[in-house]
Protein backbone atom coordinates (compact mmCIF):
# COMPACT_ATOMS: atom_id res chain seq x y z
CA UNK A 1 109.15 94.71 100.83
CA UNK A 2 108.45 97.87 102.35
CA UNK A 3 105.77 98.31 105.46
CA UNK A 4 104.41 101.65 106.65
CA UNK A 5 103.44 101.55 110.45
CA UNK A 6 101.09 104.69 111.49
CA UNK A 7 97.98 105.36 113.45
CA UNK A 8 95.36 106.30 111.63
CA UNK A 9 93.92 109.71 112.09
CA UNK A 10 90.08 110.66 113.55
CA UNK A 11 86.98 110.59 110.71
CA UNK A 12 86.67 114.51 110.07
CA UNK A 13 82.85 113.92 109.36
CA UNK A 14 81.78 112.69 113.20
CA UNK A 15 82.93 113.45 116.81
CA UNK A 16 83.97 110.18 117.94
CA UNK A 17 87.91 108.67 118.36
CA UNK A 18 86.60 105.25 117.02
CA UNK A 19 89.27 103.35 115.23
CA UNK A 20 92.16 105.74 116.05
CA UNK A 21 93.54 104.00 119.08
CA UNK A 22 95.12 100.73 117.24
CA UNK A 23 98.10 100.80 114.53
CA UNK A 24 98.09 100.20 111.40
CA UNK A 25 100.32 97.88 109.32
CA UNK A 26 100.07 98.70 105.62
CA UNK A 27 101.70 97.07 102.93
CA UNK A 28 103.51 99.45 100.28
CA UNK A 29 102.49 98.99 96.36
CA UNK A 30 105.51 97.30 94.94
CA UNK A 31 103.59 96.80 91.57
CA UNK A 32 102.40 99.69 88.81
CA UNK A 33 98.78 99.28 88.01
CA UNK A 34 97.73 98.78 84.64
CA UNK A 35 94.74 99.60 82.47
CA UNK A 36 92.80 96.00 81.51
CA UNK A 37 92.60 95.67 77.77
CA UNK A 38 89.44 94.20 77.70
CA UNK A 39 87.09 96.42 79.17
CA UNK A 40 89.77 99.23 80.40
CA UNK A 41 89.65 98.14 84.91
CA UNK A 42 92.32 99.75 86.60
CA UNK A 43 94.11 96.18 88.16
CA UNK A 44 97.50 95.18 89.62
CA UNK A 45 99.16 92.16 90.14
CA UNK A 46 99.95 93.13 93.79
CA UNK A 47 97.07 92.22 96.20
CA UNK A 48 99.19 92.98 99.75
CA UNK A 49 99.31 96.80 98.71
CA UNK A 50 95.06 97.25 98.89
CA UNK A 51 93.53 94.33 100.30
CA UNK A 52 95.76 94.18 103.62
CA UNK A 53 96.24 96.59 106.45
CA UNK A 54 96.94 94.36 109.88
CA UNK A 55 95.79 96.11 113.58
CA UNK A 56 98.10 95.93 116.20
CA UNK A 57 96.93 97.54 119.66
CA UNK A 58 100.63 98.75 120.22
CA UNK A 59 103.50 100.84 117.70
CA UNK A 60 106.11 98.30 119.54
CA UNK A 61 103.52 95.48 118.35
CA UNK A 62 103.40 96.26 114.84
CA UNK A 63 107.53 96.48 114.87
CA UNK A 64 107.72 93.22 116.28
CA UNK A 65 105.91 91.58 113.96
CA UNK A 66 107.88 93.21 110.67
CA UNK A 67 111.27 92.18 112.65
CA UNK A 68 109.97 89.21 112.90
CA UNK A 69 108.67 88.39 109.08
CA UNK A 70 111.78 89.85 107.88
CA UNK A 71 109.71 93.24 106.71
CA UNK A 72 111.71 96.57 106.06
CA UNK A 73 109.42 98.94 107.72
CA UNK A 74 108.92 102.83 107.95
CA UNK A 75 106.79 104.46 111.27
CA UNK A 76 105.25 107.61 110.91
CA UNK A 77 104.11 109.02 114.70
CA UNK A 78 100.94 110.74 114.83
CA UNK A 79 100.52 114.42 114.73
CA UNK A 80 98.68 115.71 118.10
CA UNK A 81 96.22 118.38 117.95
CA UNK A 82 97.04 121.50 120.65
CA UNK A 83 94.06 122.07 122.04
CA UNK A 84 93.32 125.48 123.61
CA UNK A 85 91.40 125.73 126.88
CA UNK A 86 88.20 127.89 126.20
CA UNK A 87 85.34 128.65 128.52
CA UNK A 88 81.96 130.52 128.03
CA UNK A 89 82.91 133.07 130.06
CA UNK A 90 86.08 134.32 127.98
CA UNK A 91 83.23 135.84 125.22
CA UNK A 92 82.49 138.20 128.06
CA UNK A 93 86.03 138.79 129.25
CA UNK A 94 87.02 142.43 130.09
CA UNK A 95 90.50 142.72 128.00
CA UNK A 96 88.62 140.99 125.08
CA UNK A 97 90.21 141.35 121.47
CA UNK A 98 87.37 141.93 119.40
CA UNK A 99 84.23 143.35 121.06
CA UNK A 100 81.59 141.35 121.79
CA UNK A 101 77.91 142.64 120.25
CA UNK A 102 74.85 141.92 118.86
């Protein structure tokens, strides 16, 4: 079975870095899911896939423990943002690109 190790990435809709520090271990859907005859649910036979995702506070962590359950597992590394230093001043800025006006 199949693991996929990443770091999850920050909540677009706030400010805060809450819950992006940790790793995730995720369990990859081994089973299709199928449309319930009865009243047409969308259900699978395999819970692992969207009922578990184990935190680990390190990436060597998480690898540990899928060595150690016998776990083929794939990492993806995060993706970090370049951040440009800005300052207030810059709008005022002599050699400017685009003038500055009201």
């Amino acid at each position: 079975m199949l693991v996929h190790i990443y770091q999850p990435a920050r909540n677009p809709m706030q400010s805060g870095v809450g819950k992006t520090k940790n790793w995730l271990l995720e369990f990859n859907q081994s089973e299709a899911k199928k449309i319930g005859a009865l009243a047409g649910y969308l259900g699978s036979g395999d819970t692992l896939s969207t009922q578990l995702k184990m935190s680990f506070e390190t990436k060597e962590d998480a690898i540990a423990f899928a060595v150690k359950k016998g776990l083929a597992y794939k990492v993806t590394e995060p993706h970090k943002r370049a951040r440009s230093p800005k300052a207030y001043s810059d709008n005022f800025a002599y050699g400017r690109k685009v003038n500055w006006t009201h």
